[in-house]
C-alpha atoms as a PDB file:
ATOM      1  CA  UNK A   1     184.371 194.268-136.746  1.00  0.00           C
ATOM      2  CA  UNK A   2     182.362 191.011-135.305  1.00  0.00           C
ATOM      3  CA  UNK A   3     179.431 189.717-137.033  1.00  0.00           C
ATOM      4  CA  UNK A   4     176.141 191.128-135.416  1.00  0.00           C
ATOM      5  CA  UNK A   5     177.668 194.514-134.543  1.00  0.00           C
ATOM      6  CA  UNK A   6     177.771 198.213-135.650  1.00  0.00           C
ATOM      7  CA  UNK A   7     180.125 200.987-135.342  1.00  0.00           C
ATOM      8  CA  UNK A   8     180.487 204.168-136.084  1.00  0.00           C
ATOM      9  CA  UNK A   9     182.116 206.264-139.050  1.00  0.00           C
ATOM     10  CA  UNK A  10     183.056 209.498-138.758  1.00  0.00           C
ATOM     11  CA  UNK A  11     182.886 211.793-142.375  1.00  0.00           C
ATOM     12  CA  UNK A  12     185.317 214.754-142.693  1.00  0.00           C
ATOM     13  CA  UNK A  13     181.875 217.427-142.964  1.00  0.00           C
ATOM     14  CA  UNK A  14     181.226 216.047-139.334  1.00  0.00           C
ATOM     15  CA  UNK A  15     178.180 213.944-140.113  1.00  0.00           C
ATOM     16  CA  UNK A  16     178.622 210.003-139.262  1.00  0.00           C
ATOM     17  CA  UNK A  17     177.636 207.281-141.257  1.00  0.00           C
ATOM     18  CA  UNK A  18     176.521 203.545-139.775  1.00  0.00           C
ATOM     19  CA  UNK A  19     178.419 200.595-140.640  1.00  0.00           C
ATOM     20  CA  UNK A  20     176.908 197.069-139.747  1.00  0.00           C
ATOM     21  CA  UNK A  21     178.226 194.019-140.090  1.00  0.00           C
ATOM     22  CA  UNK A  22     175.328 191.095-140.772  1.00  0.00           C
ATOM     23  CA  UNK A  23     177.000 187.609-141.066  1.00  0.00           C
ATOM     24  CA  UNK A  24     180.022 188.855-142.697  1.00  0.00           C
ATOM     25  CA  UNK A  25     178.090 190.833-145.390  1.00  0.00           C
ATOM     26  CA  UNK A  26     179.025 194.784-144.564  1.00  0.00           C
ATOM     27  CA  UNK A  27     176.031 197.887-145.013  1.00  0.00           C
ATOM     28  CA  UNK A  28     176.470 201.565-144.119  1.00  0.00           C
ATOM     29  CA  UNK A  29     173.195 204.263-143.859  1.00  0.00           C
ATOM     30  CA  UNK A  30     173.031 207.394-142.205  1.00  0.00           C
ATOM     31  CA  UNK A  31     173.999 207.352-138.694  1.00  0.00           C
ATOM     32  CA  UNK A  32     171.177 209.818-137.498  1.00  0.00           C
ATOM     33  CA  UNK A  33     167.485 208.198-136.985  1.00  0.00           C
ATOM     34  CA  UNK A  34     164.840 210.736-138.413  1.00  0.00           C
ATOM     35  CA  UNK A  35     163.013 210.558-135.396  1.00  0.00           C
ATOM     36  CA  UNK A  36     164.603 213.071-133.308  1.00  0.00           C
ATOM     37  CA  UNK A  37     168.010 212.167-134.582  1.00  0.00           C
ATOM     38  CA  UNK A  38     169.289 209.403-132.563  1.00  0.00           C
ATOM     39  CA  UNK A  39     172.467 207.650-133.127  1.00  0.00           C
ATOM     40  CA  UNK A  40     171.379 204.360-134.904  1.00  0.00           C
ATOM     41  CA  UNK A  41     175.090 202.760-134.662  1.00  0.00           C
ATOM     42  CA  UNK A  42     173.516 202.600-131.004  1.00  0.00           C
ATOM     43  CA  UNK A  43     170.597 200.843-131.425  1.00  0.00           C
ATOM     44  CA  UNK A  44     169.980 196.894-131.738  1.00  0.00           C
ATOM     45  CA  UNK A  45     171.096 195.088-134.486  1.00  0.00           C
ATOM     46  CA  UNK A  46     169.034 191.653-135.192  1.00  0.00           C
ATOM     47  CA  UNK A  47     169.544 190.320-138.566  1.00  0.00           C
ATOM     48  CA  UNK A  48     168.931 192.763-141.652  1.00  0.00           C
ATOM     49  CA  UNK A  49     167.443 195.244-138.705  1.00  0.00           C
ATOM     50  CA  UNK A  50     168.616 197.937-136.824  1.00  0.00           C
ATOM     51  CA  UNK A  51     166.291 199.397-133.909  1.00  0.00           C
ATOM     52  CA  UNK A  52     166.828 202.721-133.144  1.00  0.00           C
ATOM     53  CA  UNK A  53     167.523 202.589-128.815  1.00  0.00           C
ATOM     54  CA  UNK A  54     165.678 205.591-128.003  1.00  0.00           C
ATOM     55  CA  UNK A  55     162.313 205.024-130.028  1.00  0.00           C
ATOM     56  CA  UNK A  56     161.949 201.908-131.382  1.00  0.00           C
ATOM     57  CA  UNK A  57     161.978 202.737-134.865  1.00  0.00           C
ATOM     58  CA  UNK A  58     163.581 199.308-137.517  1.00  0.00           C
ATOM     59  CA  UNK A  59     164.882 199.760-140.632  1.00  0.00           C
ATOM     60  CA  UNK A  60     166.711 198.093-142.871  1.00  0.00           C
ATOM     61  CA  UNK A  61     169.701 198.222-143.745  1.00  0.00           C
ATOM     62  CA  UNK A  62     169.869 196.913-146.645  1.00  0.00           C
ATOM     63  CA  UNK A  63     167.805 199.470-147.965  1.00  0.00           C
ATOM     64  CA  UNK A  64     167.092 202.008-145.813  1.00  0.00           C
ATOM     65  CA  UNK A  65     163.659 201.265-145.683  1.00  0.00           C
ATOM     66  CA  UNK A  66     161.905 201.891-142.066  1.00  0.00           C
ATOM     67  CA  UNK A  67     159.611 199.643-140.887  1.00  0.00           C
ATOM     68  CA  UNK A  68     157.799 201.886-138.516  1.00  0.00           C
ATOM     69  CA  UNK A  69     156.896 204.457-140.121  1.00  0.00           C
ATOM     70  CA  UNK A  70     157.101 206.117-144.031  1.00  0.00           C
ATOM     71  CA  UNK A  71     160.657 207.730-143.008  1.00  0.00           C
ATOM     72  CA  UNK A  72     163.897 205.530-144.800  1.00  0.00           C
ATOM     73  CA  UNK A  73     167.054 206.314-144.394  1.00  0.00           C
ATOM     74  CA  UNK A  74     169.814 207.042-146.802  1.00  0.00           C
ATOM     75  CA  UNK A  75     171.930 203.951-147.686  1.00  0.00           C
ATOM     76  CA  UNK A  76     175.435 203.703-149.077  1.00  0.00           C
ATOM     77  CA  UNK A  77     177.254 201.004-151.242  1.00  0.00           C
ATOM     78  CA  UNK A  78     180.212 198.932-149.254  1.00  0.00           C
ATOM     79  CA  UNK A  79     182.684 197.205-150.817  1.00  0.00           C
ATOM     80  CA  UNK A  80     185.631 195.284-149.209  1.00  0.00           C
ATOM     81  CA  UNK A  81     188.646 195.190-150.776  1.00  0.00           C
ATOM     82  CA  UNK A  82     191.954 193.956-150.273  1.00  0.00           C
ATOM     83  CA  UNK A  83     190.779 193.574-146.371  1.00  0.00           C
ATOM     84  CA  UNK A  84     189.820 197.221-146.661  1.00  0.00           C
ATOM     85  CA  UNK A  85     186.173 198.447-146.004  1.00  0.00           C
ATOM     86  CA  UNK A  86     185.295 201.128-148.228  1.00  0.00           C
ATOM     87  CA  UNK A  87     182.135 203.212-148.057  1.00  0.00           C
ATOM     88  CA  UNK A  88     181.003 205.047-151.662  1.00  0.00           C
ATOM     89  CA  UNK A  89     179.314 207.811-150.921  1.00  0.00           C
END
């Protein structure tokens, strides 16, 4: 996965978790914007940022913190190993 992109990760439950890559550092957050429940993995990734691409809404995903308004997403820890991406949830 390229620097500057996203992708998504399907969970065995059926919900999907985000994965970004941002300069070679890798973050995962919920995959589903609390705004109407848009695919964020979609959406615009600039920097730290990801901008939902059917509202607008930024947040971070570093933290899950939104930018827009007081709604943050959940965040999860990402560790690469062995040239393996692993997501704790």
């Amino acid at each position: 996965m390229p620097p500057g992109r996203c992708s998504i990760v399907p969970l065995a439950d059926g919900n999907e978790l985000a994965l970004y890559n941002v300069a070679g550092e890798f973050f995962a957050t919920d995959n589903s914007c609390p705004h109407h429940c848009a695919p964020l993995a979609d959406g615009r990734l600039c920097g730290h940022l990801i901008e939902c691409g059917w509202h607008g809404w930024q947040f971070d995903v570093r933290d899950g913190r939104c930018l827009t308004v007081n709604e943050p997403i959940a965040t999860y820890r990402v560790v690469v190993e062995d040239g393996l991406i692993r997501i704790e949830i």
